[in-house]
Protein backbone atom coordinates (compact mmCIF):
# COMPACT_ATOMS: atom_id res chain seq x y z
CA UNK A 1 30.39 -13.93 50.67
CA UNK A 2 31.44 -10.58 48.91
CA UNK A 3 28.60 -8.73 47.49
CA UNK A 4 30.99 -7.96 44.63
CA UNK A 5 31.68 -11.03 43.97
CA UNK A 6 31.66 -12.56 40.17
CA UNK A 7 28.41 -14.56 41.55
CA UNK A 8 26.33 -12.07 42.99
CA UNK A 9 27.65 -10.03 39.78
CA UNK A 10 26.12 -12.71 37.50
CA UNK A 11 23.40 -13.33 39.75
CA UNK A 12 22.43 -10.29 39.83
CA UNK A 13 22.32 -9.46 35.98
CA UNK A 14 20.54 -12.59 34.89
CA UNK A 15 17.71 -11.23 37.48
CA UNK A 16 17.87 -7.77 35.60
CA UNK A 17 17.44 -9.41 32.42
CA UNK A 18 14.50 -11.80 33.64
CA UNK A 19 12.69 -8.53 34.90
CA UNK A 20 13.37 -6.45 31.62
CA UNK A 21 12.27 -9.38 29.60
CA UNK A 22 9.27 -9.95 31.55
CA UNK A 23 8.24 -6.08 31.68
CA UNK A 24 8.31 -6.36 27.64
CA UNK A 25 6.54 -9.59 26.79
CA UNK A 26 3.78 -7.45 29.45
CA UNK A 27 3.84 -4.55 27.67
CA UNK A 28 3.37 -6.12 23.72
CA UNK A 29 1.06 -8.52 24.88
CA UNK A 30 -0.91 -5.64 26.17
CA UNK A 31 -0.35 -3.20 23.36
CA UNK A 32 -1.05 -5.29 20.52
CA UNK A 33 -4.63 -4.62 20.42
CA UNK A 34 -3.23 -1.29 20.00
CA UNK A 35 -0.80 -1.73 17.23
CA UNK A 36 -3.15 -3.72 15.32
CA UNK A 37 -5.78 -0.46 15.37
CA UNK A 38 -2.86 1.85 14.57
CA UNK A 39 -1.65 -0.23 11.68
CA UNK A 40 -5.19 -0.61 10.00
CA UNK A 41 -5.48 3.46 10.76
CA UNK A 42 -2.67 4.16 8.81
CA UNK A 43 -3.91 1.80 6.04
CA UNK A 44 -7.17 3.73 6.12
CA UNK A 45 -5.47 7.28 6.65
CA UNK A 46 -3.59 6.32 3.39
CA UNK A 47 -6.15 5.35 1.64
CA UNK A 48 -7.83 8.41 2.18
CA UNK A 49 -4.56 9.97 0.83
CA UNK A 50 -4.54 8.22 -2.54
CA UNK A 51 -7.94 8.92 -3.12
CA UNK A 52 -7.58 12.64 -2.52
CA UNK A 53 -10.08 12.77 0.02
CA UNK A 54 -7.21 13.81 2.57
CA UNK A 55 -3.43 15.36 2.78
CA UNK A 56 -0.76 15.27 5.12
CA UNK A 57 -0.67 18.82 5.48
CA UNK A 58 -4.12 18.99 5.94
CA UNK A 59 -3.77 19.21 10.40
CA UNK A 60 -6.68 16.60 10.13
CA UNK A 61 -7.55 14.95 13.51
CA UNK A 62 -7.72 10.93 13.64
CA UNK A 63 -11.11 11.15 14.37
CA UNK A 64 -11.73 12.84 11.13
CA UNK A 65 -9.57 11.19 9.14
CA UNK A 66 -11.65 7.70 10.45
CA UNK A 67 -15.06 9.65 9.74
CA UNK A 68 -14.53 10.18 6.11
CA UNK A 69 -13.40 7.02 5.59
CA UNK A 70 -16.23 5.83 7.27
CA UNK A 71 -18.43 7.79 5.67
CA UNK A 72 -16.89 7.48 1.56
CA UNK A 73 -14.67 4.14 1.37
CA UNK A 74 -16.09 0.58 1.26
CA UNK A 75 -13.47 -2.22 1.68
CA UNK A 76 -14.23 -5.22 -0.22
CA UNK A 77 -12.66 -8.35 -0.96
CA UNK A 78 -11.83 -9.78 -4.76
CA UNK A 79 -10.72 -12.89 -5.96
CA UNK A 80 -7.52 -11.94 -8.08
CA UNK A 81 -7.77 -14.99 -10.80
CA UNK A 82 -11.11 -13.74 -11.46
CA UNK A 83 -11.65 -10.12 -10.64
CA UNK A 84 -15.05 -11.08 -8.64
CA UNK A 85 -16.33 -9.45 -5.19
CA UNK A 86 -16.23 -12.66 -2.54
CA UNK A 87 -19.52 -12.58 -0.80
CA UNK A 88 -18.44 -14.41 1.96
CA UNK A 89 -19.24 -13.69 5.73
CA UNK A 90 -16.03 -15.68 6.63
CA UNK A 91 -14.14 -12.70 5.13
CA UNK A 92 -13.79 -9.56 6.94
CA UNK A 93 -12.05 -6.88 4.08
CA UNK A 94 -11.46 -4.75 7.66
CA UNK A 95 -8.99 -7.03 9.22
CA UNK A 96 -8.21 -9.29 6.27
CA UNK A 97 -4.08 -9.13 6.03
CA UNK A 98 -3.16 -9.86 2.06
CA UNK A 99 0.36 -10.34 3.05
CA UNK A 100 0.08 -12.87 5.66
CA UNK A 101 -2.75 -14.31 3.48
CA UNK A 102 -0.27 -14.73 0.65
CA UNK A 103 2.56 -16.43 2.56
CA UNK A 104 -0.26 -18.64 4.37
CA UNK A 105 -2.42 -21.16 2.50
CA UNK A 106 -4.51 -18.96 1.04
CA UNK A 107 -0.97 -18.17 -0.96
CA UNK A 108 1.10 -19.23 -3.77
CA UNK A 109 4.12 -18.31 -5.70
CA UNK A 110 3.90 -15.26 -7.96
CA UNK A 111 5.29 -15.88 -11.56
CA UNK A 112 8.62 -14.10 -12.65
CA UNK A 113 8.35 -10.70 -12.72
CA UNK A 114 10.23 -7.72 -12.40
CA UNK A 115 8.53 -5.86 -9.38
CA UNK A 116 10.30 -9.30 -7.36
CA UNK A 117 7.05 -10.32 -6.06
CA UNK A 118 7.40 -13.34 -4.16
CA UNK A 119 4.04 -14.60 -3.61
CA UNK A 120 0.26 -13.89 -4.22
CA UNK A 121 -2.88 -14.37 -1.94
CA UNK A 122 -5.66 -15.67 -3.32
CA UNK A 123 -7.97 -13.07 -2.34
CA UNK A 124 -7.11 -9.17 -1.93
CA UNK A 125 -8.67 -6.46 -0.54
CA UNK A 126 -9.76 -2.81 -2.80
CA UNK A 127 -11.34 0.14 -1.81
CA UNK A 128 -14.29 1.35 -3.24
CA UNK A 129 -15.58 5.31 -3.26
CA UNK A 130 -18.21 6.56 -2.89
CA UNK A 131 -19.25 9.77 -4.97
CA UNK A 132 -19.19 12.37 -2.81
CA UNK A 133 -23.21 12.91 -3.69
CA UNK A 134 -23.72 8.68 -2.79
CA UNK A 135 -24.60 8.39 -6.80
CA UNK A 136 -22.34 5.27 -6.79
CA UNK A 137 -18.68 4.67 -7.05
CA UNK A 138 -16.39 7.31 -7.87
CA UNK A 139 -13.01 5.37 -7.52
CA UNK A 140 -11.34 2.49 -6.66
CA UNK A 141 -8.02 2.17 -4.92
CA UNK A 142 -5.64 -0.53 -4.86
CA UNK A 143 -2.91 -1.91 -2.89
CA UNK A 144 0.46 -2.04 -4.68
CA UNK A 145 4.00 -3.25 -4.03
CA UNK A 146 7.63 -3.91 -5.31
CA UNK A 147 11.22 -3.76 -4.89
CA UNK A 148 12.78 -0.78 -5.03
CA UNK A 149 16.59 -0.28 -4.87
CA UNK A 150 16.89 -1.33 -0.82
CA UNK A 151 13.32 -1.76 0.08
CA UNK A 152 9.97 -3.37 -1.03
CA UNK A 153 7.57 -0.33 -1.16
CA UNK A 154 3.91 -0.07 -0.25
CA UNK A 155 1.68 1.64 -1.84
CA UNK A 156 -2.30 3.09 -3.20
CA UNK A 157 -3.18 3.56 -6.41
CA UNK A 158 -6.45 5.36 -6.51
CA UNK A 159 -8.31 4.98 -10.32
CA UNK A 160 -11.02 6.69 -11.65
CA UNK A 161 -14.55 4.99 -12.22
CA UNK A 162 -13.00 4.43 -15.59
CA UNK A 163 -10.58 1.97 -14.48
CA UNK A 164 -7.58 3.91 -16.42
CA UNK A 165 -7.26 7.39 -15.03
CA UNK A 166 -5.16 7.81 -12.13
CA UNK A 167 -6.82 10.18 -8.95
CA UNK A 168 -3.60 9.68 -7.22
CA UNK A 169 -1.24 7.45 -5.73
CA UNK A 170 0.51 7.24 -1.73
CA UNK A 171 3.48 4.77 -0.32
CA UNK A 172 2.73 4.39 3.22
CA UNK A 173 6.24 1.94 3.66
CA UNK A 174 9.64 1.89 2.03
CA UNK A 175 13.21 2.00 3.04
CA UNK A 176 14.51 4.44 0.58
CA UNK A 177 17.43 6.97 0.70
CA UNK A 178 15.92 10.15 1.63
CA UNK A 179 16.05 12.96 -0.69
CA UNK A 180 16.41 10.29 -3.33
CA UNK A 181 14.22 6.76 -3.76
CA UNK A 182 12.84 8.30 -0.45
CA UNK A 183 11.15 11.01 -3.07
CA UNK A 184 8.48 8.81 -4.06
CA UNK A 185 6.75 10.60 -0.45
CA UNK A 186 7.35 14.14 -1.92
CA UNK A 187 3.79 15.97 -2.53
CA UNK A 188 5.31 17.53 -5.72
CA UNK A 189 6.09 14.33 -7.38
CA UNK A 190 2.89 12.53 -6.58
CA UNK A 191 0.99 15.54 -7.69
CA UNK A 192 1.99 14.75 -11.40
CA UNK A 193 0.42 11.86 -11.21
CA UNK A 194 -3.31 12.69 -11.74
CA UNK A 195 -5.07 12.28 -15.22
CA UNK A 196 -2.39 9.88 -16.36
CA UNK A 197 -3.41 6.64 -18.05
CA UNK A 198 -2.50 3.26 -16.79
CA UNK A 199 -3.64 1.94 -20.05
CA UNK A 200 -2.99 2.25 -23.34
CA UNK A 201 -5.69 2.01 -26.27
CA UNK A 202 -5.11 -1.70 -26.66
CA UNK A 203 -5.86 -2.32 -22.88
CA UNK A 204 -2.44 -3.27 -21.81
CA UNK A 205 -0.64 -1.64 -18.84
CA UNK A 206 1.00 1.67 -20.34
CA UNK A 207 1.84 3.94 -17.67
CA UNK A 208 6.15 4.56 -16.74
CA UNK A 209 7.98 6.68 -15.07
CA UNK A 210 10.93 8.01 -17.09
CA UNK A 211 14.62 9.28 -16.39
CA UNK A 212 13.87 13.01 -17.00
CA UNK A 213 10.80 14.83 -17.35
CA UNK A 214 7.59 13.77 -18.56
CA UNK A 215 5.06 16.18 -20.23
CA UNK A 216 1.52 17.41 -19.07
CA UNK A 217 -1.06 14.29 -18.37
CA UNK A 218 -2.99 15.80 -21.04
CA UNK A 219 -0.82 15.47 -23.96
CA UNK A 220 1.99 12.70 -22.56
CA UNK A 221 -0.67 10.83 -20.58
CA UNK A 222 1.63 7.24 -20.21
CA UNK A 223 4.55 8.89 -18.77
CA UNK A 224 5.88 10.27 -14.89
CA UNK A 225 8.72 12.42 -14.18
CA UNK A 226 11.45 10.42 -12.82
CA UNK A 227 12.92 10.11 -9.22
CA UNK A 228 16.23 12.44 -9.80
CA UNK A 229 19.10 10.44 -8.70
CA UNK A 230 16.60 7.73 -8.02
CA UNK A 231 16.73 5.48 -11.78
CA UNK A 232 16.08 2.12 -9.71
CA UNK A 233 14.00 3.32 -7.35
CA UNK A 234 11.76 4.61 -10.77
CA UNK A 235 12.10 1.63 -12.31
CA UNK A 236 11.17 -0.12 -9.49
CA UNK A 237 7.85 2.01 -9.31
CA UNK A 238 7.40 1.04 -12.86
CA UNK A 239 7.87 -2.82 -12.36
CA UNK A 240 5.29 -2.52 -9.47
CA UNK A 241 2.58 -1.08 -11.75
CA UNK A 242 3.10 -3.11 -14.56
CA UNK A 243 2.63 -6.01 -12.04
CA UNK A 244 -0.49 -5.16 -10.24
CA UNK A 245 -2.14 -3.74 -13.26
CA UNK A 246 -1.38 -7.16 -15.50
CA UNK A 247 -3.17 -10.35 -15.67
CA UNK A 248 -1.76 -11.67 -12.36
CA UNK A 249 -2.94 -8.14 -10.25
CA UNK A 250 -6.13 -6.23 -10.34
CA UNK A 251 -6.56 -6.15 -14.55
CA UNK A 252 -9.40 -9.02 -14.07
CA UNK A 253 -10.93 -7.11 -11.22
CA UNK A 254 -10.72 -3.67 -13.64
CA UNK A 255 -12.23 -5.64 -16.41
CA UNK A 256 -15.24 -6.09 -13.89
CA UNK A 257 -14.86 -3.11 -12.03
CA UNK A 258 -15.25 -1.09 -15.57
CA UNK A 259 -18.50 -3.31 -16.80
């Protein structure tokens, strides 16, 4: 028989493609373990960046970055109906996933809203801080998330012990056009954000961002600059924290969080 033959040609490419296919199901079997740590360190090295206890420009080893947070963030899980801390061993806030949790049985459909969240876990996880002195907590950060114009991002929102003021805020995931939607990662934008309300006197989620400029926090304390070129993407960063911040997010945890 011809080794060039249409068999051996066949033959010899479905034994390429067993191989190949073998050598990957090897190699993300044995990197998971892996990927799972480097997914929950970026959670945590965000975090950190929300909460202004780290930058990206900062050159900061991962070692670091995992020894503050060790050292200043306490993950704890809430029951979103009620705002409560679950004390329950069965529970781990450290490897407790909110968005498999919410499309698994511990889930259930969101109510119409404009952020186009699908569906809510139960439970969620927040991140306490500590005060830099260990008198208490300083902060709280939250997880936060929405639809965009091509892409659900997701985000921090780091409060003050208030429960109103923002400290700062991070997306860690999108799909935005860069240089426009993609903005939301730009240092200068998310620097405007500390001191602004979330609030307004009444208790109700206040805070937008705008098409054009917004003033200082100080004296225009509701308002963002918006995304230029970027009006959905804004609005879609708007939706997203008028969600999270409403009776169906983290307002009953605030409530408690506050007292």
């Amino acid at each position: 028989m011809q080794r060039d033959s249409a068999f051996n040609m066949v033959r010899f490419a479905a034994l390429v493609c067993v191989v190949c296919g073998l050598v990957v199901s090897l190699a993300a079997v044995s990197l998971k373990q892996q990927q799972r740590a480097n997914a929950a360190f970026d959670k945590q090295r965000n975090v950190l960046y929300a909460a202004g206890l780290a930058s990206p420009g900062a050159g900061m080893s991962r070692e670091q970055l995992e020894s503050i947070y060790d050292e200043r963030i306490t993950p704890v899980v809430v029951e979103l109906e009620t705002g409560k801390v679950v004390e329950n061993p069965e529970f781990d806030p450290a490897v407790y996933d909110m968005e498999k949790a919410a499309d698994g049985a511990d889930g259930r459909p969101a109510p119409q809203n404009a952020a186009s969240v699908q569906r809510l876990p139960k439970h969620a996880v927040v991140y306490e801080v500590k005060a830099a002195e260990g008198a208490g907590v300083e902060m709280v950060v939250l997880p936060i998330k929405g639809y965009g114009l091509w892409s659900t991002l997701y985000g921090f929102l780091a409060l003050d012990r208030d429960g109103v003021t923002v400290r700062g805020i991070t997306y860690y995931q999108h799909g935005e056009t860069p240089g426009l939607g993609g903005e939301v990662d730009n240092p200068a934008w998310k620097a405007l954000w500390p001191g602004r309300k979330v609030y307004d006197e009444s208790g109700e989620p206040a805070l937008q961002v705008i098409k054009g400029q917004a003033g200082p926090a100080t004296s225009d304390p509701y308002k963002v600059d918006g995304l230029s070129g970027a009006t959905i993407t804004s609005r879609g960063v708007s939706n997203m924290l008028d969600f999270w911040l409403g009776e169906n997010g983290f307002k009953p945890f605030l409530d408690t969080f506050r007292g």
